[in-house]
PDB file of N, CA and C in Angstrom:
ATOM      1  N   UNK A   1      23.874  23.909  29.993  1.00  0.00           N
ATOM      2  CA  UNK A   1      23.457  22.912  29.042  1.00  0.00           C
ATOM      3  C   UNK A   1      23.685  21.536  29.667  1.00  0.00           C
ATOM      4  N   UNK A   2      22.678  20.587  29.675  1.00  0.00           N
ATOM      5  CA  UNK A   2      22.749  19.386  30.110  1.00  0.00           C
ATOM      6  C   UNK A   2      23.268  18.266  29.220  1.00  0.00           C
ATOM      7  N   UNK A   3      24.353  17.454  29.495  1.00  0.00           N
ATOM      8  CA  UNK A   3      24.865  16.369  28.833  1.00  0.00           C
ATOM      9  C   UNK A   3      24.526  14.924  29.174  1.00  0.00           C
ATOM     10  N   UNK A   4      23.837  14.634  28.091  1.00  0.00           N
ATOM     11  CA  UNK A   4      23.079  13.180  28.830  1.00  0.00           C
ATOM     12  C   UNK A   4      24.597  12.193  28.269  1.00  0.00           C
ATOM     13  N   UNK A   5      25.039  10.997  28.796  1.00  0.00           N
ATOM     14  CA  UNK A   5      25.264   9.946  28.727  1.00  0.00           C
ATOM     15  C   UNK A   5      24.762   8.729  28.701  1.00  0.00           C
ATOM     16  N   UNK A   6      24.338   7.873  27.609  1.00  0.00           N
ATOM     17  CA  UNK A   6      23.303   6.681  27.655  1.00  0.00           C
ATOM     18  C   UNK A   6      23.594   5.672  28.015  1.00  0.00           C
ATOM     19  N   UNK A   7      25.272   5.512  27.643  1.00  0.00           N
ATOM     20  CA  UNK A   7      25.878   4.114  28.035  1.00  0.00           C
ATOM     21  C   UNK A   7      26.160   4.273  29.607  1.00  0.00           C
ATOM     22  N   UNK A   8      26.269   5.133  30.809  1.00  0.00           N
ATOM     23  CA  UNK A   8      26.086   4.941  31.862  1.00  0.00           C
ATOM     24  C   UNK A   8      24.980   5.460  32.579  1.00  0.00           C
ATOM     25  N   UNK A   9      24.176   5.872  31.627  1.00  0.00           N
ATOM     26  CA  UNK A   9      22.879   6.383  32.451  1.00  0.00           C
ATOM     27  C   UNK A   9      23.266   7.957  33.691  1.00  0.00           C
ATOM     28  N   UNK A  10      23.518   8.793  32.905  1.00  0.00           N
ATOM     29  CA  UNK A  10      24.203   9.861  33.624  1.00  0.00           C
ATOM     30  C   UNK A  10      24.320  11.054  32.851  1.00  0.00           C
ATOM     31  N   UNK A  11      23.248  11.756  33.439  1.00  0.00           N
ATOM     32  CA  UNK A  11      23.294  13.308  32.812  1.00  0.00           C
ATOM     33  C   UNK A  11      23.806  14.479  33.910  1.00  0.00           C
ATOM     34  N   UNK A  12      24.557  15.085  33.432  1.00  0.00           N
ATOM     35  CA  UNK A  12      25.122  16.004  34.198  1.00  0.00           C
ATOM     36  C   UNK A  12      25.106  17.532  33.265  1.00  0.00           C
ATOM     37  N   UNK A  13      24.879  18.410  34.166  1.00  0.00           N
ATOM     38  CA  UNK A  13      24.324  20.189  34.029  1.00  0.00           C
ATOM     39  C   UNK A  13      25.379  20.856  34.647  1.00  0.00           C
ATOM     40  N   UNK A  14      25.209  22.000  34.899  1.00  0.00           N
ATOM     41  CA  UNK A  14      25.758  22.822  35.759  1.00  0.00           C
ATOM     42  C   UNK A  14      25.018  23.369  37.061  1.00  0.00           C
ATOM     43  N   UNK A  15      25.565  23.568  38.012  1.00  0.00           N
ATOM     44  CA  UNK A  15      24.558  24.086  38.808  1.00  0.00           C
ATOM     45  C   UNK A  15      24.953  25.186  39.617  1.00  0.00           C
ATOM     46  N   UNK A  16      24.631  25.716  40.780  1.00  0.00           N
ATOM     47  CA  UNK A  16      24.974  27.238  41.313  1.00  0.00           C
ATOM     48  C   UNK A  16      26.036  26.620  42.275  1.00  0.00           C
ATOM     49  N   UNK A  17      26.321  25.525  42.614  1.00  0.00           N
ATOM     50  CA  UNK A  17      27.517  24.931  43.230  1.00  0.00           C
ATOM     51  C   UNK A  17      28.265  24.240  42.761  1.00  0.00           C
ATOM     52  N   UNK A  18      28.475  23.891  41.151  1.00  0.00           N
ATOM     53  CA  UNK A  18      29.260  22.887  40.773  1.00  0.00           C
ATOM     54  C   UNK A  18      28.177  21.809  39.871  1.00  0.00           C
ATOM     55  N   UNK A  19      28.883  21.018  39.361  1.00  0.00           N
ATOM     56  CA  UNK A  19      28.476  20.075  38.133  1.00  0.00           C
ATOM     57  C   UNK A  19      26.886  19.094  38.959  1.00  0.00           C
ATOM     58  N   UNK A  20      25.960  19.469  38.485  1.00  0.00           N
ATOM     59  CA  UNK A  20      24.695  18.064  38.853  1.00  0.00           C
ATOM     60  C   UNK A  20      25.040  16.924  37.962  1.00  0.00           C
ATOM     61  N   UNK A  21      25.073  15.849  38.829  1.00  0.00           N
ATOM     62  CA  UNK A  21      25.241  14.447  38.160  1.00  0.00           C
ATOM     63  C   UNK A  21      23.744  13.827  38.898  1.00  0.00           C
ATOM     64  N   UNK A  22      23.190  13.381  37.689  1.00  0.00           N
ATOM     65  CA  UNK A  22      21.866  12.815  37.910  1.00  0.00           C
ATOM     66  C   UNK A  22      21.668  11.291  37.375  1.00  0.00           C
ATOM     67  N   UNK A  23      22.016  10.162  38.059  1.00  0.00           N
ATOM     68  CA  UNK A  23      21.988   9.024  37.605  1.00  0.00           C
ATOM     69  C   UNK A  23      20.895   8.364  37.506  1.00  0.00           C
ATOM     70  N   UNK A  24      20.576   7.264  36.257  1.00  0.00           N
ATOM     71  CA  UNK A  24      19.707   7.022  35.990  1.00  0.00           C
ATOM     72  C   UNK A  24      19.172   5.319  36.614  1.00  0.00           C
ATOM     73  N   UNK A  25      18.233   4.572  36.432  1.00  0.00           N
ATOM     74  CA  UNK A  25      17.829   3.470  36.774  1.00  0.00           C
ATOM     75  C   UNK A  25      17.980   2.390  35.374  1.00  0.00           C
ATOM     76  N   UNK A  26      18.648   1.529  35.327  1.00  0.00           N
ATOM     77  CA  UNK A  26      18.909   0.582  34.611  1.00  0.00           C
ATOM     78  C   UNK A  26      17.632  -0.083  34.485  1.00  0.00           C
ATOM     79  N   UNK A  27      17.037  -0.678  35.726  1.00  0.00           N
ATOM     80  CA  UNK A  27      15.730  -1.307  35.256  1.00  0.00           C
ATOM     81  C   UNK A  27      14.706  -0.456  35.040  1.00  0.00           C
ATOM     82  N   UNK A  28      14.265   1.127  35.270  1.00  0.00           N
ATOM     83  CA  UNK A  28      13.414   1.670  34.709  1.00  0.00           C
ATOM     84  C   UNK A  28      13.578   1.614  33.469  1.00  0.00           C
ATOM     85  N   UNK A  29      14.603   2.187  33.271  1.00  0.00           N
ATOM     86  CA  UNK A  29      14.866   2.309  31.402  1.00  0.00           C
ATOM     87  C   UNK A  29      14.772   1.009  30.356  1.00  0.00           C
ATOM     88  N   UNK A  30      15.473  -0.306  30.902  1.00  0.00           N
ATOM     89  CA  UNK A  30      14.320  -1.252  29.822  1.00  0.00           C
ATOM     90  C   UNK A  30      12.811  -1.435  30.197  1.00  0.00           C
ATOM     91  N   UNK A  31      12.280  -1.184  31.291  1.00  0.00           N
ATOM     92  CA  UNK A  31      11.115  -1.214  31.359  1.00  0.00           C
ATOM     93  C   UNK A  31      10.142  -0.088  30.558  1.00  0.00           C
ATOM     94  N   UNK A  32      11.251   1.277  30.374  1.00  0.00           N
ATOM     95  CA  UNK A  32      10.574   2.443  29.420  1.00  0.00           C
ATOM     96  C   UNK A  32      10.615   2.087  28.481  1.00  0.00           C
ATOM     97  N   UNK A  33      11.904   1.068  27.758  1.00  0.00           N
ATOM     98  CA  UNK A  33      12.288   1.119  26.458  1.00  0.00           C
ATOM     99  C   UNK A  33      10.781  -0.306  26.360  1.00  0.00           C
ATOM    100  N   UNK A  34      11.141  -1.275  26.569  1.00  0.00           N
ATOM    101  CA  UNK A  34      10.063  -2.418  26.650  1.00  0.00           C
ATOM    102  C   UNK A  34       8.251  -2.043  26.487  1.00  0.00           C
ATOM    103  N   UNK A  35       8.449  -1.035  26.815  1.00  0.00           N
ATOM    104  CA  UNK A  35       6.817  -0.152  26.982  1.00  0.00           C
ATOM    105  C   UNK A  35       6.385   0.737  25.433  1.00  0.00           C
ATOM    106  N   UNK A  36       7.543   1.331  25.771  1.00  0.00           N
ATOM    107  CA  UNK A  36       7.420   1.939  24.133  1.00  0.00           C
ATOM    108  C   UNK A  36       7.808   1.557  22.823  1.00  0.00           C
ATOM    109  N   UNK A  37       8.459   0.062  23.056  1.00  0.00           N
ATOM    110  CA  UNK A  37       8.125  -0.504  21.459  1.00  0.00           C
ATOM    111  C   UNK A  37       6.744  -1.527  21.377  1.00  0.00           C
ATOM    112  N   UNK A  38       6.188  -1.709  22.603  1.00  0.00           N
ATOM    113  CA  UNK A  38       4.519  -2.071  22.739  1.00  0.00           C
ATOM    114  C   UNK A  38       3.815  -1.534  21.948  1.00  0.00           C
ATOM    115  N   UNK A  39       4.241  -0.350  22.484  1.00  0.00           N
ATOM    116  CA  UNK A  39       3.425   1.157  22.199  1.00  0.00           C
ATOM    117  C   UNK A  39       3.510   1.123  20.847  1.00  0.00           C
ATOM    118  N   UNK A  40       4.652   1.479  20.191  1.00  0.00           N
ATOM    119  CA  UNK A  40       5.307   1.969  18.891  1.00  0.00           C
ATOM    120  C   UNK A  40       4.402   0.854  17.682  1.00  0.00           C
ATOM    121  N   UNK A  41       4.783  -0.399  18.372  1.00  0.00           N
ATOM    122  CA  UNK A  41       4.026  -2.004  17.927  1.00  0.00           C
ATOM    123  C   UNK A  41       2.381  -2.033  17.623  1.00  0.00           C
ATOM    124  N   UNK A  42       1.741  -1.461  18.710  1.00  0.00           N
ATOM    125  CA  UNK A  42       0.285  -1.316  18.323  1.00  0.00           C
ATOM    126  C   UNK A  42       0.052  -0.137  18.048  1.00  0.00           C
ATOM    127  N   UNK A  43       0.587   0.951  17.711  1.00  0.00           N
ATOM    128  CA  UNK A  43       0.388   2.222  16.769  1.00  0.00           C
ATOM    129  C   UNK A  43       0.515   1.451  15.279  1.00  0.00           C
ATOM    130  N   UNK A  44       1.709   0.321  14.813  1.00  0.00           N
ATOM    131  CA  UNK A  44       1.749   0.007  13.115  1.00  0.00           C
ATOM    132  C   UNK A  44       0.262  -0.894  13.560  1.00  0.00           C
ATOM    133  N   UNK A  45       0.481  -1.494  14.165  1.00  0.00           N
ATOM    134  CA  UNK A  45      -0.864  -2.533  13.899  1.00  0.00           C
ATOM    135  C   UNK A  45      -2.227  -1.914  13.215  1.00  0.00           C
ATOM    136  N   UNK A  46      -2.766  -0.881  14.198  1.00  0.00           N
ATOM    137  CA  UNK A  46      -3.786   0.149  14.314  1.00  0.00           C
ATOM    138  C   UNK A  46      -3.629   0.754  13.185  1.00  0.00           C
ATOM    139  N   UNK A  47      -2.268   1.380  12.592  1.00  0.00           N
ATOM    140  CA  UNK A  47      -2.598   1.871  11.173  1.00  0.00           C
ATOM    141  C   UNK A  47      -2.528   0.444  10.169  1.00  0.00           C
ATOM    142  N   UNK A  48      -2.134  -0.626  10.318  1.00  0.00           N
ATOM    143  CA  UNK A  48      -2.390  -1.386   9.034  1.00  0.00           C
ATOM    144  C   UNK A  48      -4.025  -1.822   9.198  1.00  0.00           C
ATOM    145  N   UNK A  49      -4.520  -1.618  10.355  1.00  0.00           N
ATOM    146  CA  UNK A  49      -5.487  -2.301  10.331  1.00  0.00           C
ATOM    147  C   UNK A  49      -6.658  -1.809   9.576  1.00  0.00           C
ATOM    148  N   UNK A  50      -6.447  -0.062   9.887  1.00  0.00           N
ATOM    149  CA  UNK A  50      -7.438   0.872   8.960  1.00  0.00           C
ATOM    150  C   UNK A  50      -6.745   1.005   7.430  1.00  0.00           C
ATOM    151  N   UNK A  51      -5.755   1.025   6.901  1.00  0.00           N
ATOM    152  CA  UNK A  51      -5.308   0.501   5.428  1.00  0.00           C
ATOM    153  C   UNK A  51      -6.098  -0.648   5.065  1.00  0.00           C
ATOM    154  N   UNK A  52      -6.024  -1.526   5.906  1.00  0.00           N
ATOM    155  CA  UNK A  52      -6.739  -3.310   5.112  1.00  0.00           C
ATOM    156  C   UNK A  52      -8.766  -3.051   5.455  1.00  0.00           C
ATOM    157  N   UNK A  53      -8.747  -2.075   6.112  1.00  0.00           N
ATOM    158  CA  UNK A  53     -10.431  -2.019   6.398  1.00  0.00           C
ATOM    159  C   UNK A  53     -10.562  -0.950   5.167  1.00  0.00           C
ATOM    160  N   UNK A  54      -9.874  -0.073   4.875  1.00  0.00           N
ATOM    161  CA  UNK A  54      -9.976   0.434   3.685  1.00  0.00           C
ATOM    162  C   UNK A  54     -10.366  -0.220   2.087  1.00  0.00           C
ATOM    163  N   UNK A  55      -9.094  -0.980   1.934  1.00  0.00           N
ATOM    164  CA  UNK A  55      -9.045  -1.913   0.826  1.00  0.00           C
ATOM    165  C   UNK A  55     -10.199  -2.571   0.666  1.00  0.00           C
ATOM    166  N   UNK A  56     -10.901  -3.195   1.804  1.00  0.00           N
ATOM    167  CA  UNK A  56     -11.724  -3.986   2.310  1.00  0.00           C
ATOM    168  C   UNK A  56     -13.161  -3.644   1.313  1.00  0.00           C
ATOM    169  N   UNK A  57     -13.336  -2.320   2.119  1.00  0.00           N
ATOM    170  CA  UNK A  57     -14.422  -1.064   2.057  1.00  0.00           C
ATOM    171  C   UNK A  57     -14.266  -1.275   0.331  1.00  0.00           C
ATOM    172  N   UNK A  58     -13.464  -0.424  -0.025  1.00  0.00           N
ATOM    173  CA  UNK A  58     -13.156  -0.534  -1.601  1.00  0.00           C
ATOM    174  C   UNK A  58     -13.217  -1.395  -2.651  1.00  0.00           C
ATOM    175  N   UNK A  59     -12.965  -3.041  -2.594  1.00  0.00           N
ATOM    176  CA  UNK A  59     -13.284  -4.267  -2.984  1.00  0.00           C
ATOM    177  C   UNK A  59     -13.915  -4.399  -2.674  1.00  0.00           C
ATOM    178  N   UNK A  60     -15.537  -4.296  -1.745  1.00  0.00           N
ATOM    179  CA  UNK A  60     -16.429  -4.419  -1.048  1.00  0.00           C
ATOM    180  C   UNK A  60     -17.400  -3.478  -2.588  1.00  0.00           C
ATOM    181  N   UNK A  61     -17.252  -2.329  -2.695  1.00  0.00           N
ATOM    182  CA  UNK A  61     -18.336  -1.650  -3.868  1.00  0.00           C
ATOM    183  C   UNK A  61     -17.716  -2.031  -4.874  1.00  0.00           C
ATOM    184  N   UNK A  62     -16.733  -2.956  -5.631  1.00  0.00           N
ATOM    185  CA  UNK A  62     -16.522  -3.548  -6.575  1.00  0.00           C
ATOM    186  C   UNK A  62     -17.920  -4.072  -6.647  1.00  0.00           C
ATOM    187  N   UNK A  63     -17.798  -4.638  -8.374  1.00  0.00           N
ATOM    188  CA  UNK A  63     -19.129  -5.480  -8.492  1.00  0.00           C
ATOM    189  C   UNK A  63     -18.472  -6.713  -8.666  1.00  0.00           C
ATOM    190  N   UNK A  64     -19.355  -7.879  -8.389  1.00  0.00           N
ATOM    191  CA  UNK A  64     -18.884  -9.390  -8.070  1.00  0.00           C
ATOM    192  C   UNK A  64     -18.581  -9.741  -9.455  1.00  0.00           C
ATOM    193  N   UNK A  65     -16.896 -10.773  -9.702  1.00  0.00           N
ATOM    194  CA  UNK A  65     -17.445 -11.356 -11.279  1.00  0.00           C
ATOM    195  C   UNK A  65     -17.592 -12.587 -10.644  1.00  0.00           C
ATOM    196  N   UNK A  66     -18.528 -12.786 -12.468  1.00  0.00           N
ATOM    197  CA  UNK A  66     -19.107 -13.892 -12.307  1.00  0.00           C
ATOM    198  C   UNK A  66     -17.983 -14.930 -11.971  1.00  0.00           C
ATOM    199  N   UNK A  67     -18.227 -16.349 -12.018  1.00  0.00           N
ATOM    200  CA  UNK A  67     -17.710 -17.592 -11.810  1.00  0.00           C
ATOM    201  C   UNK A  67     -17.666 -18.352 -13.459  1.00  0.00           C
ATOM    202  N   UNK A  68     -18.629 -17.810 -14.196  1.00  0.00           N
ATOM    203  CA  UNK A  68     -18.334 -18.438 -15.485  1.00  0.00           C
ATOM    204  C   UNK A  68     -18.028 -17.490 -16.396  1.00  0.00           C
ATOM    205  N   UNK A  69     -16.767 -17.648 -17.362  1.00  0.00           N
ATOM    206  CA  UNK A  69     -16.687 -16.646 -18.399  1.00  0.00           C
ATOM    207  C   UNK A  69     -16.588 -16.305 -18.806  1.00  0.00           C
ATOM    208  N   UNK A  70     -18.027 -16.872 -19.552  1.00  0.00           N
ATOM    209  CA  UNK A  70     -19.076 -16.510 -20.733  1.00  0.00           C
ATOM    210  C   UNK A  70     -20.124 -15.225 -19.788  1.00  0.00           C
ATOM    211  N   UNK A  71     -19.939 -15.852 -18.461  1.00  0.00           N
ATOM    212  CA  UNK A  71     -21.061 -14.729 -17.990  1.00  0.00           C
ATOM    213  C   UNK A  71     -20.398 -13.190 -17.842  1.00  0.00           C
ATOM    214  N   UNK A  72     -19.055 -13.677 -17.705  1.00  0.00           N
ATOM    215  CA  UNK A  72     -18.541 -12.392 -17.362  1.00  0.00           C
ATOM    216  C   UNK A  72     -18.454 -11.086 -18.461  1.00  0.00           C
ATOM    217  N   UNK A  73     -18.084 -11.757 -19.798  1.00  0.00           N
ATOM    218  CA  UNK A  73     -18.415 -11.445 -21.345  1.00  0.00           C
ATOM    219  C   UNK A  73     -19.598 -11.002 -21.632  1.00  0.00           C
ATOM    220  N   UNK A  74     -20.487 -11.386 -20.552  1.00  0.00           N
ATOM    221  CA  UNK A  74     -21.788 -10.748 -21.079  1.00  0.00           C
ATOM    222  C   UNK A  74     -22.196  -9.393 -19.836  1.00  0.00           C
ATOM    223  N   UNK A  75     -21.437  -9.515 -18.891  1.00  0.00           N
ATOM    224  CA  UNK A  75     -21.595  -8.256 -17.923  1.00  0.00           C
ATOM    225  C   UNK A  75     -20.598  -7.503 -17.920  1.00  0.00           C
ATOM    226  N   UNK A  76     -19.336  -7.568 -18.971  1.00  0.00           N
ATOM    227  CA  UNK A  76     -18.311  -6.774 -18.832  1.00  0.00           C
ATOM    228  C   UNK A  76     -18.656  -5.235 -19.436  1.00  0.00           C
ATOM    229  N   UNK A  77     -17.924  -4.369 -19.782  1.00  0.00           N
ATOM    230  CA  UNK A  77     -17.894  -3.138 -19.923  1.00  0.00           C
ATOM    231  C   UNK A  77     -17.510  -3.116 -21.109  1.00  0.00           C
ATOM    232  N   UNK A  78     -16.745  -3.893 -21.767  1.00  0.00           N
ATOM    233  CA  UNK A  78     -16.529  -3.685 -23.076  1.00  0.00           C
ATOM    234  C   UNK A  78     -17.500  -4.128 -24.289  1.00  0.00           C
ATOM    235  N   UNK A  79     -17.890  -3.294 -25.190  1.00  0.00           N
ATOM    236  CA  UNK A  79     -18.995  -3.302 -26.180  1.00  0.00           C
ATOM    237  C   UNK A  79     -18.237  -3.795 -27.330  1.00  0.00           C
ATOM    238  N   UNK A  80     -18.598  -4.261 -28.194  1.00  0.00           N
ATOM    239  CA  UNK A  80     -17.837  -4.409 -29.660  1.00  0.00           C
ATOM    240  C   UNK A  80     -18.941  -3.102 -30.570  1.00  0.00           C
ATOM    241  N   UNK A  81     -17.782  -2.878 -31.511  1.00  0.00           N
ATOM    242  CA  UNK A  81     -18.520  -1.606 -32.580  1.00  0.00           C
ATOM    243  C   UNK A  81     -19.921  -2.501 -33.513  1.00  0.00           C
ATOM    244  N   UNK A  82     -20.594  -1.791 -33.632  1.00  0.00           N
ATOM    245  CA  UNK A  82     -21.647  -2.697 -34.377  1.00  0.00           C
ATOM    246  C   UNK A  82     -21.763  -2.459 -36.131  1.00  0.00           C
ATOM    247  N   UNK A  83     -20.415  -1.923 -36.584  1.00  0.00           N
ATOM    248  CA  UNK A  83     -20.311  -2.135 -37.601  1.00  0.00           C
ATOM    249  C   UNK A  83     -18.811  -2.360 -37.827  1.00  0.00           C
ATOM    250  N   UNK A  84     -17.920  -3.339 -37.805  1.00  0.00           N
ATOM    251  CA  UNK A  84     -16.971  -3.213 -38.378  1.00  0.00           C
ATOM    252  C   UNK A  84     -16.062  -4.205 -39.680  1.00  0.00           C
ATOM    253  N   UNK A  85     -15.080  -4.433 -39.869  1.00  0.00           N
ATOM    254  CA  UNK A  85     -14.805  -4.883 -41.201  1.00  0.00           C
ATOM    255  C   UNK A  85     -13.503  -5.446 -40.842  1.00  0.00           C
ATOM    256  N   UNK A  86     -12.850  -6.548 -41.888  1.00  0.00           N
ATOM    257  CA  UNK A  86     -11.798  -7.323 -41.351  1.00  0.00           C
ATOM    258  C   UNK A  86     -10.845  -6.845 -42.195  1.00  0.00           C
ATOM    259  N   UNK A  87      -9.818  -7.173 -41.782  1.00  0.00           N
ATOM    260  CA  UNK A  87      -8.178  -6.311 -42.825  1.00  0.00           C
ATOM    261  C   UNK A  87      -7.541  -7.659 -42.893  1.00  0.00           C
ATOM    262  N   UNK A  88      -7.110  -7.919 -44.211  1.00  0.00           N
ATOM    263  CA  UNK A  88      -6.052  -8.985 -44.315  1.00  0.00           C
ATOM    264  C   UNK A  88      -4.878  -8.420 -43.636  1.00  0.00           C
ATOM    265  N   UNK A  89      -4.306  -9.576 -42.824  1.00  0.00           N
ATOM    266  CA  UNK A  89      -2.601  -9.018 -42.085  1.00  0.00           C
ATOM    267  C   UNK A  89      -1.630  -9.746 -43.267  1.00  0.00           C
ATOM    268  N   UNK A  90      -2.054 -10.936 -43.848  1.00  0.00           N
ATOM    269  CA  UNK A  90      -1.189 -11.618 -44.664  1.00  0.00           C
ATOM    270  C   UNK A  90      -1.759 -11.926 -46.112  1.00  0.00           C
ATOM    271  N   UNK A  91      -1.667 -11.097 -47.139  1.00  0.00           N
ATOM    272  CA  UNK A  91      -2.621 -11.736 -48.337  1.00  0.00           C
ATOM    273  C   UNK A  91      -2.218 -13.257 -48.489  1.00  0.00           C
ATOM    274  N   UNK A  92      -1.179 -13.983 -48.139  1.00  0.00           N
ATOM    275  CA  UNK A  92      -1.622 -15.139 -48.783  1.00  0.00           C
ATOM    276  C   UNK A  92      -2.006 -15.942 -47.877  1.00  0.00           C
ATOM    277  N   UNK A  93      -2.520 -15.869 -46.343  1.00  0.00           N
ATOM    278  CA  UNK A  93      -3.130 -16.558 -45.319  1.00  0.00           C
ATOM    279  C   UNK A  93      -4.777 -15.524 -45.247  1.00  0.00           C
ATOM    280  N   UNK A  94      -5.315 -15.822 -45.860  1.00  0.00           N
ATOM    281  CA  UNK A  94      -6.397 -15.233 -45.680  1.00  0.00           C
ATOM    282  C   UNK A  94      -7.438 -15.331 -44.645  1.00  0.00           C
ATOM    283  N   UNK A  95      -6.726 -16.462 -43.688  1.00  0.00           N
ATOM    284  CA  UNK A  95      -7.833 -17.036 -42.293  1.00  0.00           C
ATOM    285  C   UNK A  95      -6.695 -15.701 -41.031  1.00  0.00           C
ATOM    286  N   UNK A  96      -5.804 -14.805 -41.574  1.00  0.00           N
ATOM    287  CA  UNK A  96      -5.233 -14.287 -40.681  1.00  0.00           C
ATOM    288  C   UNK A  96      -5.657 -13.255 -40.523  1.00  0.00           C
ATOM    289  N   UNK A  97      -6.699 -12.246 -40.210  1.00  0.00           N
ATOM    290  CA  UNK A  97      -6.873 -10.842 -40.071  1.00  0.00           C
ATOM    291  C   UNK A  97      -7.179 -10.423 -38.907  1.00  0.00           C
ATOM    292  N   UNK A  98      -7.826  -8.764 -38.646  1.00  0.00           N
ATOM    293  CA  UNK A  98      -7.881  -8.615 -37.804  1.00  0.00           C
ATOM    294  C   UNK A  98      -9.151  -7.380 -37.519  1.00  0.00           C
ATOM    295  N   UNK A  99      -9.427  -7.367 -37.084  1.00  0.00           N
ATOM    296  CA  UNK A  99     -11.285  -7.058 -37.047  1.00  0.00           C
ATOM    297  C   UNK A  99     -11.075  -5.411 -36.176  1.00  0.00           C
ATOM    298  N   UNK A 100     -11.537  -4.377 -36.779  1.00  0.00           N
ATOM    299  CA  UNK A 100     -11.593  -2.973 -36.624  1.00  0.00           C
ATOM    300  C   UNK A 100     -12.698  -2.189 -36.859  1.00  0.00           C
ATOM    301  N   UNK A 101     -13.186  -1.361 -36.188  1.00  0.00           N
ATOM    302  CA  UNK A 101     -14.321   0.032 -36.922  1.00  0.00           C
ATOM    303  C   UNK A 101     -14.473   0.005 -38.186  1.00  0.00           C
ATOM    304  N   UNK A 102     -15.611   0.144 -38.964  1.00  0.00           N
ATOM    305  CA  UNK A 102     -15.914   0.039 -40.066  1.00  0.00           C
ATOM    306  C   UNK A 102     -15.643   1.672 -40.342  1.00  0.00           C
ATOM    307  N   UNK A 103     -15.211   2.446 -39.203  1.00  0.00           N
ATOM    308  CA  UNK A 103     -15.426   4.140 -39.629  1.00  0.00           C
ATOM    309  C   UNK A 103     -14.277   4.434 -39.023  1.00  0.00           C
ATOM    310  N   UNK A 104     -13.385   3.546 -38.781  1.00  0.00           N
ATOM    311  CA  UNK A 104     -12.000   4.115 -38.689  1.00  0.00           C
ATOM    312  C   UNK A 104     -10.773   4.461 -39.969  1.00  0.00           C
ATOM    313  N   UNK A 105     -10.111   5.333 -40.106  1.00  0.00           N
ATOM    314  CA  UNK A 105      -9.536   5.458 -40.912  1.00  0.00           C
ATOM    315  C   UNK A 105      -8.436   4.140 -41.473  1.00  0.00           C
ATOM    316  N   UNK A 106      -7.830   4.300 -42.444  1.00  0.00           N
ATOM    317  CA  UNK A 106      -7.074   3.376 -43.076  1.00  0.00           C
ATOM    318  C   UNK A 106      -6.028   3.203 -42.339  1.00  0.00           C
ATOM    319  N   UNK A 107      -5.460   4.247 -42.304  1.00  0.00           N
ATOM    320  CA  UNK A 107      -3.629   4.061 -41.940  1.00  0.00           C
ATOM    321  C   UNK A 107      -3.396   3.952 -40.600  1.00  0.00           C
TER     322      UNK A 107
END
């Protein structure tokens, strides 16, 4: 079984004559480490970039709202019922009610 050491750069095994000590290169290894958070760095990039081309895509088949709106009130999705009826909330403020289905139940 091989025992790596990181803080001196030194892995040592066994071998058919005694212990292998295999020392390592100080400047390879920040140059590995330096390489692969490049690496690591433009792998997040590359995935945020297809997340935000996504979003993109997606707000893209939204439909545009308008800029005024009154216009938007008139292209929105919500319909009002075409029959409904007002409920006093306060009998003695009678300018206070509140506007419902004419075919909805009471309670």
């Amino acid at each position: 079984m091989a025992v790596p050491h990181y803080a001196y750069l030194k892995m040592k095994m066994p071998g058919p004559k005694g212990i292998i000590t295999i020392a390592g290169d100080y400047q390879k290894s920040l140059a590995c480490v330096a390489a692969s958070s490049r690496l690591a760095e433009s792998l997040v990039i590359a995935e945020e970039k297809r997340h935000f081309a996504r979003a993109v895509a997606m707000a893209s088949e939204q439909p545009a709202m308008p800029s005024d709106p009154k216009d938007a009130e008139a292209h929105g999705s919500f319909q009002l019922a075409k029959e409904t009826k007002k409920i006093a909330l306060d009998p003695t403020h009678p300018e206070r009610f509140a506007v419902t289905g004419a075919h909805l139940d009471s309670k």
